[in-house]
Every structure is written in structure tokens, then in C-alpha cells.
C-alpha atoms as a PDB file:
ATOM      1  CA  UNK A   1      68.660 132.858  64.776  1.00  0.00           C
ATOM      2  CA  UNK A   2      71.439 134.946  66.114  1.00  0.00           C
ATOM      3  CA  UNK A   3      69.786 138.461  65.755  1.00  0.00           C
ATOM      4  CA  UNK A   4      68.094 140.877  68.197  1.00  0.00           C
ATOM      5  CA  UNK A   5      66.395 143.893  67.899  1.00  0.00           C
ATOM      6  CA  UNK A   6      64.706 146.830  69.443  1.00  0.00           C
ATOM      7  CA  UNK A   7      61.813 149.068  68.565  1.00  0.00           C
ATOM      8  CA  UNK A   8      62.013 152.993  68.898  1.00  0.00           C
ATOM      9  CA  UNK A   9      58.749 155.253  68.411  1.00  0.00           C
ATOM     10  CA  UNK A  10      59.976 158.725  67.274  1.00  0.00           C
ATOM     11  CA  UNK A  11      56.273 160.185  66.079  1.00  0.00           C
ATOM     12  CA  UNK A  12      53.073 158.806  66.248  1.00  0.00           C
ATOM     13  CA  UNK A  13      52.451 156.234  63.275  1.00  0.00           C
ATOM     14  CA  UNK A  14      56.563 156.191  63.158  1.00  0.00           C
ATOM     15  CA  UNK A  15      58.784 153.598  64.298  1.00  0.00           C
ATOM     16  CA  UNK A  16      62.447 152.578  63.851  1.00  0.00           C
ATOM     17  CA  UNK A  17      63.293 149.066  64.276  1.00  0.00           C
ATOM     18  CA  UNK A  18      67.329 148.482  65.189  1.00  0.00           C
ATOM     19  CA  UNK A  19      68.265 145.269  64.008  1.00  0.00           C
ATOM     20  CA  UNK A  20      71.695 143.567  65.161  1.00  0.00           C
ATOM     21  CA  UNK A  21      73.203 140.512  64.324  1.00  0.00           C
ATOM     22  CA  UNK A  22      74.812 138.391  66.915  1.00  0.00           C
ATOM     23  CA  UNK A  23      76.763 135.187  66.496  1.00  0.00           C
ATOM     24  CA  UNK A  24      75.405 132.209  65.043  1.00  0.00           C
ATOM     25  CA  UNK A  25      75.513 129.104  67.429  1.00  0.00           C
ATOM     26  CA  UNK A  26      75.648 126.295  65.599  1.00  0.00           C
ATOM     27  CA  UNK A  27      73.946 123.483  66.376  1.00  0.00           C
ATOM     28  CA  UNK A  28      76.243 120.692  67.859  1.00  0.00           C
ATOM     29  CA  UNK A  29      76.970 117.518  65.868  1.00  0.00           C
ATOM     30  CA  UNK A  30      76.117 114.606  67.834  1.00  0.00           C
ATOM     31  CA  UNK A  31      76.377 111.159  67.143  1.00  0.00           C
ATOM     32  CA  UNK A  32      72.536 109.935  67.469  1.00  0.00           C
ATOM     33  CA  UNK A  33      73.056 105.728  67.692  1.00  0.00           C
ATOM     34  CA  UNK A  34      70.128 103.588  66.761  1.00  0.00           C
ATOM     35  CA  UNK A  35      69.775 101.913  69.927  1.00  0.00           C
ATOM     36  CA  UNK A  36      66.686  99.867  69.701  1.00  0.00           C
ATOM     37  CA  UNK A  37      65.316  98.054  66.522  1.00  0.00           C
ATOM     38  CA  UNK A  38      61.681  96.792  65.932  1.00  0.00           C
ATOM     39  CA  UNK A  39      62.293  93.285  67.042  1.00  0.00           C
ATOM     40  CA  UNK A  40      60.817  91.296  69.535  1.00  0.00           C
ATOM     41  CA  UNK A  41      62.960  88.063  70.090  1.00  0.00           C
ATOM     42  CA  UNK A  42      60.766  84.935  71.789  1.00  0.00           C
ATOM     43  CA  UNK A  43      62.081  82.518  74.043  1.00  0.00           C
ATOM     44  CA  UNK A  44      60.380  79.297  74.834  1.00  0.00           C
ATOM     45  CA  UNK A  45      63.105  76.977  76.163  1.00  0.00           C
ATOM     46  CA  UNK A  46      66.089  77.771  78.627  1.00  0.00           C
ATOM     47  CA  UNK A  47      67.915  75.814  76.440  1.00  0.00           C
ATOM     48  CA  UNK A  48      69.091  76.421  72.853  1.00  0.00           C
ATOM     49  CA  UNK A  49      68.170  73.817  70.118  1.00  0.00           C
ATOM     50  CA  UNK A  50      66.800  70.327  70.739  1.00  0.00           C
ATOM     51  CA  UNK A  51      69.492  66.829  71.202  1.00  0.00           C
ATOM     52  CA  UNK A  52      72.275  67.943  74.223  1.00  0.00           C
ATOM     53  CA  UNK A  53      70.854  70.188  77.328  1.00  0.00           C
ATOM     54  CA  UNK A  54      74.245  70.755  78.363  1.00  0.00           C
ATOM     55  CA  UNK A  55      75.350  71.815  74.966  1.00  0.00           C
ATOM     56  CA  UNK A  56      71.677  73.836  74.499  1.00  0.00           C
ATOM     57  CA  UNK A  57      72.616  76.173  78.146  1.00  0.00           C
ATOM     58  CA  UNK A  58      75.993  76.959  76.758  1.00  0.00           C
ATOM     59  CA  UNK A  59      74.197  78.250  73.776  1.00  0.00           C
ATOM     60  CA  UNK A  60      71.261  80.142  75.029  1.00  0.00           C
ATOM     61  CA  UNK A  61      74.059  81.819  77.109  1.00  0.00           C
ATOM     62  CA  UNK A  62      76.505  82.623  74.209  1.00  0.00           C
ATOM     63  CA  UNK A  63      73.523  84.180  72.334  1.00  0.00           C
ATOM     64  CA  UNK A  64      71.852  86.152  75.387  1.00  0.00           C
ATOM     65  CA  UNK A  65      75.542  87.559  75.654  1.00  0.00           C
ATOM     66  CA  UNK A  66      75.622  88.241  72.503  1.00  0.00           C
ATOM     67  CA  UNK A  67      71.874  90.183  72.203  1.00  0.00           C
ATOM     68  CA  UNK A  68      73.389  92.234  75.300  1.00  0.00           C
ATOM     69  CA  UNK A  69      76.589  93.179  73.719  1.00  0.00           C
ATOM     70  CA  UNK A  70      75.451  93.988  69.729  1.00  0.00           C
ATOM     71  CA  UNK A  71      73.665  97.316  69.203  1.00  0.00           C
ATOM     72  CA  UNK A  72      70.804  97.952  68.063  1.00  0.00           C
ATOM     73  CA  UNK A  73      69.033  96.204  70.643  1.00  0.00           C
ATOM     74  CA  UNK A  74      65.524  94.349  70.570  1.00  0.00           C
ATOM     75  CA  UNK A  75      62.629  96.254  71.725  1.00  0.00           C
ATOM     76  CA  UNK A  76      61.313  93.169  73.476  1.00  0.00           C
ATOM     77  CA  UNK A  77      62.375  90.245  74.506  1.00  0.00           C
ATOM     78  CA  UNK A  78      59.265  87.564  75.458  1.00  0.00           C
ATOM     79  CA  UNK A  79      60.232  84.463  77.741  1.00  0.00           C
ATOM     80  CA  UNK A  80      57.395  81.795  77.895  1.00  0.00           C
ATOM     81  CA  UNK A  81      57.079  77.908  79.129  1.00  0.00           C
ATOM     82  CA  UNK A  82      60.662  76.842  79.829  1.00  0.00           C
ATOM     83  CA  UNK A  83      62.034  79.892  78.908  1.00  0.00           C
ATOM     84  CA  UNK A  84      60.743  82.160  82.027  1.00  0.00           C
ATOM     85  CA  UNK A  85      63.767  80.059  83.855  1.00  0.00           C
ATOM     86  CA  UNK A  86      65.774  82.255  82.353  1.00  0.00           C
ATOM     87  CA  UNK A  87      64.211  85.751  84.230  1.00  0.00           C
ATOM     88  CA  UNK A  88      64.371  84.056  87.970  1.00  0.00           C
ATOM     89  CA  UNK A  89      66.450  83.692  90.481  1.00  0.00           C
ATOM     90  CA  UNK A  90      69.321  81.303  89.867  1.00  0.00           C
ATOM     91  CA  UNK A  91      69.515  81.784  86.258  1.00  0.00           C
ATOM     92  CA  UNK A  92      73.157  81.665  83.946  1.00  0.00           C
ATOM     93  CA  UNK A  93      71.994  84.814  81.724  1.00  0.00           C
ATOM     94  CA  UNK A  94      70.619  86.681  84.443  1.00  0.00           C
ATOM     95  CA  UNK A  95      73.383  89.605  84.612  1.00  0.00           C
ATOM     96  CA  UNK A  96      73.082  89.577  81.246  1.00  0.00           C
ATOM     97  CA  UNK A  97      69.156  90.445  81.226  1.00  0.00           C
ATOM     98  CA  UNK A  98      69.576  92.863  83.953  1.00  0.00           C
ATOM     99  CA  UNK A  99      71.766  95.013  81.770  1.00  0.00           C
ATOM    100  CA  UNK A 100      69.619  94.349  78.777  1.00  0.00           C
ATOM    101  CA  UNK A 101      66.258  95.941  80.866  1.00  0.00           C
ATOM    102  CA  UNK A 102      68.561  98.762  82.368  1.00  0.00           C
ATOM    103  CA  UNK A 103      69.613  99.678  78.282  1.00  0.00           C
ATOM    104  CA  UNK A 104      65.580 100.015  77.803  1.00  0.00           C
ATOM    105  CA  UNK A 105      64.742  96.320  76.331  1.00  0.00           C
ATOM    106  CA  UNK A 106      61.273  95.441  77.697  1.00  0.00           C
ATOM    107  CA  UNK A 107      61.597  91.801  79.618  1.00  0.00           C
ATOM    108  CA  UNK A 108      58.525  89.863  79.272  1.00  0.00           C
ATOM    109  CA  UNK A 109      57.537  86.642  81.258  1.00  0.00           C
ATOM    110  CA  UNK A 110      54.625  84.531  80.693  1.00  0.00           C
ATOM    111  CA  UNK A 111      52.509  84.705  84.273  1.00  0.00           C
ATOM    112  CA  UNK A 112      50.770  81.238  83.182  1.00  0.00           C
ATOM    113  CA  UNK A 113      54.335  79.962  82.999  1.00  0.00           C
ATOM    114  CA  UNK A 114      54.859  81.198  86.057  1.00  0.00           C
ATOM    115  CA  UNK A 115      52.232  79.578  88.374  1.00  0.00           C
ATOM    116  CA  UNK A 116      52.828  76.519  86.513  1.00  0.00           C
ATOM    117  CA  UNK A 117      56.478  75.998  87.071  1.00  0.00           C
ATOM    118  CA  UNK A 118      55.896  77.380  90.665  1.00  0.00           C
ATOM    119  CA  UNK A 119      58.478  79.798  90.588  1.00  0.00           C
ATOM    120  CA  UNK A 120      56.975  83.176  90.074  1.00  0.00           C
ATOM    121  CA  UNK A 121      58.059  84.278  93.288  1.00  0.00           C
ATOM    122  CA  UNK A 122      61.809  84.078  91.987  1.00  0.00           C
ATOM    123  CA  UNK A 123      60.946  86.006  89.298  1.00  0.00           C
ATOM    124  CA  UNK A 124      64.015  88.794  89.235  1.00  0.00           C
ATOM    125  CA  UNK A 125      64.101  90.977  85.874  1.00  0.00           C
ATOM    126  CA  UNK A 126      61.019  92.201  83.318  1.00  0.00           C
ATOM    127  CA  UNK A 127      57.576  92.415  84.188  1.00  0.00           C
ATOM    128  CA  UNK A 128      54.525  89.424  84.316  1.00  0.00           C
ATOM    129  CA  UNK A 129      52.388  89.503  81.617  1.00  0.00           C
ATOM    130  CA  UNK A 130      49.405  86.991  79.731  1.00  0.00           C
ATOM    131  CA  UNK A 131      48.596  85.382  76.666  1.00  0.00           C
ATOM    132  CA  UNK A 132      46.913  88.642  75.070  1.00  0.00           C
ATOM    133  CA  UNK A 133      50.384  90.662  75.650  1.00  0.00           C
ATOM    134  CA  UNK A 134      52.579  87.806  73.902  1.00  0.00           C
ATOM    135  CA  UNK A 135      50.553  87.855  71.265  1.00  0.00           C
ATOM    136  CA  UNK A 136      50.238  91.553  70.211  1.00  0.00           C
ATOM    137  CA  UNK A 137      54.289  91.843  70.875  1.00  0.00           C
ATOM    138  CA  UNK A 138      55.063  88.929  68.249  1.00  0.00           C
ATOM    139  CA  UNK A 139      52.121  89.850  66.014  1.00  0.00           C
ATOM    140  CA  UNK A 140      53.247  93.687  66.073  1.00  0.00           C
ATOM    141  CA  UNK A 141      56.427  94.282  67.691  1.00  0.00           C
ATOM    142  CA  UNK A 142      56.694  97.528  70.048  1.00  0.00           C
ATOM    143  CA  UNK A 143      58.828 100.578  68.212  1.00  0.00           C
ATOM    144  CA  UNK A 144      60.497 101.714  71.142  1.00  0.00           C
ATOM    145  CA  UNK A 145      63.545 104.376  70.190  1.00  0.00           C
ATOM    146  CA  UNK A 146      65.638 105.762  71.914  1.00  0.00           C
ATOM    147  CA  UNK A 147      68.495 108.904  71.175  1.00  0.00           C
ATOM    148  CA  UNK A 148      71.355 109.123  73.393  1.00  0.00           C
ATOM    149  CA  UNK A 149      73.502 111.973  72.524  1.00  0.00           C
ATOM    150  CA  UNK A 150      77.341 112.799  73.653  1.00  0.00           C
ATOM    151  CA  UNK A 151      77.565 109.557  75.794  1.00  0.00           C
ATOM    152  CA  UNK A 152      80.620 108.749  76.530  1.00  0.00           C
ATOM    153  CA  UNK A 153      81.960 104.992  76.327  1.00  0.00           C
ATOM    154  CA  UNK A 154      83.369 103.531  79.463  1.00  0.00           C
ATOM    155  CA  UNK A 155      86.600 101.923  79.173  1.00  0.00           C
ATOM    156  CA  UNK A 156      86.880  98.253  80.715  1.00  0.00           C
ATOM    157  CA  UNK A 157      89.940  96.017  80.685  1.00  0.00           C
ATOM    158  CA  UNK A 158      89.916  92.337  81.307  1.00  0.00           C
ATOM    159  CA  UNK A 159      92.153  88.832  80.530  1.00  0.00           C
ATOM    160  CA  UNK A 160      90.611  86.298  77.855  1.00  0.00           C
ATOM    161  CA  UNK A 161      91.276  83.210  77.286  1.00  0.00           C
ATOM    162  CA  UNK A 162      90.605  81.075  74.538  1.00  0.00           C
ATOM    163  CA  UNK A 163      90.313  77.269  73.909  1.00  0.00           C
ATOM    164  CA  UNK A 164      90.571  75.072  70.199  1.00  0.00           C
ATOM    165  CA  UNK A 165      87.462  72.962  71.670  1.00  0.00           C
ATOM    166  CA  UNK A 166      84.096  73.535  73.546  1.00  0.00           C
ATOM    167  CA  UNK A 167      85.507  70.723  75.584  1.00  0.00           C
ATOM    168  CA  UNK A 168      88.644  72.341  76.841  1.00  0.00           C
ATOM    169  CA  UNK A 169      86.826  75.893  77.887  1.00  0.00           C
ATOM    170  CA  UNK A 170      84.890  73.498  79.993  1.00  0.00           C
ATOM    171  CA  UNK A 171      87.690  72.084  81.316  1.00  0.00           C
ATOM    172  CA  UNK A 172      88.946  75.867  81.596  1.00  0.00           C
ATOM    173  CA  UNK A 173      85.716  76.628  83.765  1.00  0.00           C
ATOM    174  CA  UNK A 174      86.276  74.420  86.450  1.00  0.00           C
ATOM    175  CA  UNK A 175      89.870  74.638  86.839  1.00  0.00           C
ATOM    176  CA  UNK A 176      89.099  78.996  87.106  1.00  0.00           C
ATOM    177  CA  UNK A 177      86.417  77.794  89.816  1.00  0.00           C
ATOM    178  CA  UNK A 178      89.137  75.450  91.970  1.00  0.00           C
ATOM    179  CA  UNK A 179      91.331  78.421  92.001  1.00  0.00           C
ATOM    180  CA  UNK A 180      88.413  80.669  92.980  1.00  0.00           C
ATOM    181  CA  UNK A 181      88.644  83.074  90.119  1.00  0.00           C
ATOM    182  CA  UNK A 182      86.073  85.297  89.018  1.00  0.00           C
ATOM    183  CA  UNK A 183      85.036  84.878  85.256  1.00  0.00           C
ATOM    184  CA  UNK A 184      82.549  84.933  82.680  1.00  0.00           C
ATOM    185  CA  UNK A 185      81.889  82.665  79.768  1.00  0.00           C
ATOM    186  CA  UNK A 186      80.914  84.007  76.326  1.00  0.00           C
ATOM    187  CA  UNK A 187      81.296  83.629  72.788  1.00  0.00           C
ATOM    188  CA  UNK A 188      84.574  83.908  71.278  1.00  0.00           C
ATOM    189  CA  UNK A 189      85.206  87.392  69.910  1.00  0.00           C
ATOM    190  CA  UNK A 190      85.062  86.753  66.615  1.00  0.00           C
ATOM    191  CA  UNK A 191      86.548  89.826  64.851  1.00  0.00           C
ATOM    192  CA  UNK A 192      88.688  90.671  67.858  1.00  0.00           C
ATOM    193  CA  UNK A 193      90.418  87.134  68.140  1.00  0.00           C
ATOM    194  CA  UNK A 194      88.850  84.014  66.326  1.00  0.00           C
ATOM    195  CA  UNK A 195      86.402  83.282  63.585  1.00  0.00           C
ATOM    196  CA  UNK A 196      85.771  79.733  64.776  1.00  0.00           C
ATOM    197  CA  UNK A 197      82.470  79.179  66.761  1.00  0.00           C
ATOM    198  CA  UNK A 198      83.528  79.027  70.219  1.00  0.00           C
ATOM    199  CA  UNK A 199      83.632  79.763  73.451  1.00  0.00           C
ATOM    200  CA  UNK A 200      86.120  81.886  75.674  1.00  0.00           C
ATOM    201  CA  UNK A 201      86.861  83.257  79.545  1.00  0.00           C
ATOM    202  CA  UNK A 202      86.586  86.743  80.028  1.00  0.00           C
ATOM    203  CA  UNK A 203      88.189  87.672  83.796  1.00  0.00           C
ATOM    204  CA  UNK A 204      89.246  90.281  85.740  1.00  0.00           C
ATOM    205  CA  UNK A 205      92.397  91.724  84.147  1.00  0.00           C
ATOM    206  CA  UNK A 206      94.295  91.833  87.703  1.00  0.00           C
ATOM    207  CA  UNK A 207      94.277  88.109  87.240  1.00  0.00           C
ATOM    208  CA  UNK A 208      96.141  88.268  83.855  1.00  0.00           C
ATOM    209  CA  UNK A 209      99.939  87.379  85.587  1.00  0.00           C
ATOM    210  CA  UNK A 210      98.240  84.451  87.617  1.00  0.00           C
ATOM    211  CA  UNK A 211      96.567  82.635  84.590  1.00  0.00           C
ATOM    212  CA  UNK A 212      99.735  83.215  82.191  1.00  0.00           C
ATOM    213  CA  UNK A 213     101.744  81.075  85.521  1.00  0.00           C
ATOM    214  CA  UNK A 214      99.065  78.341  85.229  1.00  0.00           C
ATOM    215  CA  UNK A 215      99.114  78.228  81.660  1.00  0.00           C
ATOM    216  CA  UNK A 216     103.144  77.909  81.471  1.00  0.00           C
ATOM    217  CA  UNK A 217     103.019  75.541  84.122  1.00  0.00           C
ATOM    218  CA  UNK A 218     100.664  72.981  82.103  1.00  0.00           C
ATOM    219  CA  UNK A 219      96.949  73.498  84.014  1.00  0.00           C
ATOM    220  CA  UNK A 220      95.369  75.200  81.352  1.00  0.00           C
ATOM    221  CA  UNK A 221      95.395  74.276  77.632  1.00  0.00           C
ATOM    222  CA  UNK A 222      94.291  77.445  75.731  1.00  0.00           C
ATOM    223  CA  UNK A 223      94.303  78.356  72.140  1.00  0.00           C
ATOM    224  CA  UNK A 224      94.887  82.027  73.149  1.00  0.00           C
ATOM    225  CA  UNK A 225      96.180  84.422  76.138  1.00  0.00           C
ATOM    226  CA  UNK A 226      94.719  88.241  75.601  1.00  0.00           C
ATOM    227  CA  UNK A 227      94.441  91.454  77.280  1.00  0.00           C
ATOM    228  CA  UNK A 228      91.261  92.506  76.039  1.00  0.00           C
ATOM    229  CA  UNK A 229      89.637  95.788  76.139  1.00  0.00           C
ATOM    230  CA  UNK A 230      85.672  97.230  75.806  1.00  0.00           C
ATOM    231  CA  UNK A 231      85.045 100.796  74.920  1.00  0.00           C
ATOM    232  CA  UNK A 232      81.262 101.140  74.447  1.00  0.00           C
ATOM    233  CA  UNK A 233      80.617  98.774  71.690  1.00  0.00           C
ATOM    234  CA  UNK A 234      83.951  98.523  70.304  1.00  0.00           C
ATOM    235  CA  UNK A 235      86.699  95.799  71.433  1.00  0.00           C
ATOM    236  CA  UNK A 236      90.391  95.401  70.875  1.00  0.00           C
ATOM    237  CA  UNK A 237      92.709  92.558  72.036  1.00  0.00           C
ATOM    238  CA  UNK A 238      96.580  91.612  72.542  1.00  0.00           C
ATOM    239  CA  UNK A 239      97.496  88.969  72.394  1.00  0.00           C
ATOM    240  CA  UNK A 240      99.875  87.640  75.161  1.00  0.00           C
ATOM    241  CA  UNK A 241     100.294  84.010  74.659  1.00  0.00           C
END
């Protein structure tokens, strides 16, 4: 409380009692985020939607990017039948997963799914876990919370680019793989750059001079050339083409 005091006995059945007042530490305001919301998000496919399996990886890795990159998170994220494909070894949204479990989301697989698809053995984020678990996680999901106080963002630069059809950011993937560039593909930043449903290459910003010389010289047709920055959970871009 910012006080102390002492106690002096002068006769018997007489006290005095010195009080002093110190300074008053405040209590520090912190921004306390609500990282985790009470939401357990099932996954039974490693596709996304029913008609085009190409089309339906592309999306179930657009949204896992997205779950990984919007705050609050799930508590829980389940993965049963063809949907444990996504937690083993060889899987697109992998990194993505990884992150999610190391941010506190509890990864799920089905162990039934498993054995069946013979591949628990590549199993590589989340736990194993039955019928009885599933159930009680989508009946009731889990209310995991957590505070983090005073953390501070980390600042990460990379080069974007952006394409005016799902068809040319495909084209856009292989040509960045025949040049042996390092990228990722995710959703189009939609309040940073587009509000179209799309898809875009993030890469490492180094490259940024290299992919401007390819796009002037007629190898890449992009909507969009951008420096684009994370800080925590906020982006910004500039545009440079």
C-alpha cells in the first residue's frame, strides 16, 4: 500500500505506533490480449469443400494460414479421417500447425484415423487421441486462456506478390520454384492490399530486386509488387509495382 510502520513500547499497556507513508507504485498498465477463444474448429478432409481437390488444398491452406495468423486463436483444433493428413509428415499446412501448437492451440488427431490410413508413424504436430476425446471437445469445447503481458511484437519484412487470377499465382508458384526461390503461398491480404478473394507469394524480402527484374522482363504477370511488413498481428504494405 505504500506505508510502513514501527511499534515502540514506552510503559507497560502503552505503545506508540509510527506510521510513514512511502510512495505509491502504481500498478503497470499492460495490454492483456485475448489470445485463445472457446472454439474448437474440426477437420475431416485435407481438402476444403467438395468438386476440385486441387482447388480444395489451396483452400484448406489459405484458411489454416489464416487460423494461424488472426488472434484470438481456437482452443482446439480436431483433425479426423482425411483430415489427420494434415498433422504428418509431408503435409502443405504443417509450418503452419507447428506455430499454431507452439501459440498454445491443442492439436488433436484421431488415432483410429491413424492406424487406418497407416500413417501414424508420420504423425509430426498435436497429440493421438479416440472417439471419447473428439466428442467431449466438439460437444464442450476446452476454455483454455491465456494472458501475455508486455510482449513485444517482432518485426518481419518480406516481398509479396500478387496475381488478378488463382490461375496466374499458380503459374507464379512454379516459375518461383524453377528459379529456386523460397516462398510461401497464402491468402491475399485483404485490408493490407486487395479485397478480392485470392491468393498471393509471400518471400524473403532479399529477393525483392530479383522478382521486380523478372517481372519487368515479362516472366511473371502480377497484379501487385509489395514490400510487406508483420509486426505481431498488424501488417503494412508498399507497394512497388
Amino acid at each position: 500500500m505504500g506505508y510502513s510502520f514501527s511499534v515502540d513500547k514506552t510503559k507497560e499497556n502503552e505503545y506508540y505506533i509510527h506510521i510513514t507513508k512511502g510512495e505509491v507504485q502504481e500498478e503497470p498498465n499492460v495490454c492483456i490480449p485475448d489470445t485463445f477463444k472457446d472454439m474448437t474448429i474440426a477437420f475431416s478432409s485435407d481438402t476444403m469443400g467438395k468438386g476440385n481437390d486441387e482447388l480444395g488444398k489451396i483452400l484448406i491452406k489459405s484458411f489454416i494460414y489464416t487460423v494461424s495468423e488472426s488472434t484470438p486463436y481456437p482452443s482446439t483444433m480436431i483433425f479426423y479421417n482425411g483430415g489427420v493428413r494434415l498433422t504428418c509428415e509431408g503435409s502443405q499446412v504443417l509450418d503452419d500447425l507447428i506455430e499454431l501448437e507452439k501459440e498454445g492451440v491443442e492439436i488433436i488427431s484421431c488415432g483410429t484415423c491413424l492406424d487406418f490410413l497407416n500413417i501414424k508413424d508420420k504423425l509430426k504436430v498435436g497429440s493421438i487421441s479416440n472417439m471419447y476425446t473428439i466428442y467431449e471437445k466438439l460437444k464442450k469445447p476446452s476454455n483454455k486462456y491465456n494472458n501475455r503481458v508486455g510482449i513485444k511484437m517482432k518485426r518481419e519484412e518480406y516481398g509479396l506478390l500478387t496475381f488478378k487470377s488463382t490461375h496466374l499465382a499458380l503459374q507464379g508458384e512454379q516459375i518461383f520454384k524453377n528459379n529456386n526461390l523460397v516462398f510461401k503461398t497464402i491468402p491475399t491480404p485483404p485490408r493490407e492490399v486487395s479485397h478480392s478473394c485470392g491468393l498471393a507469394l509471400l518471400f524473403i524480402v532479399d529477393d525483392i530486386d530479383k522478382v521486380e527484374d523478372m517481372v519487368n522482363e515479362g516472366f511473371l504477370n502480377i497484379d501487385g509488387l509489395y514490400k510487406f511488413i508483420k509486426e505481431g498481428h498488424k501488417n503494412t504494405a508498399e507497394r512497388i509495382l
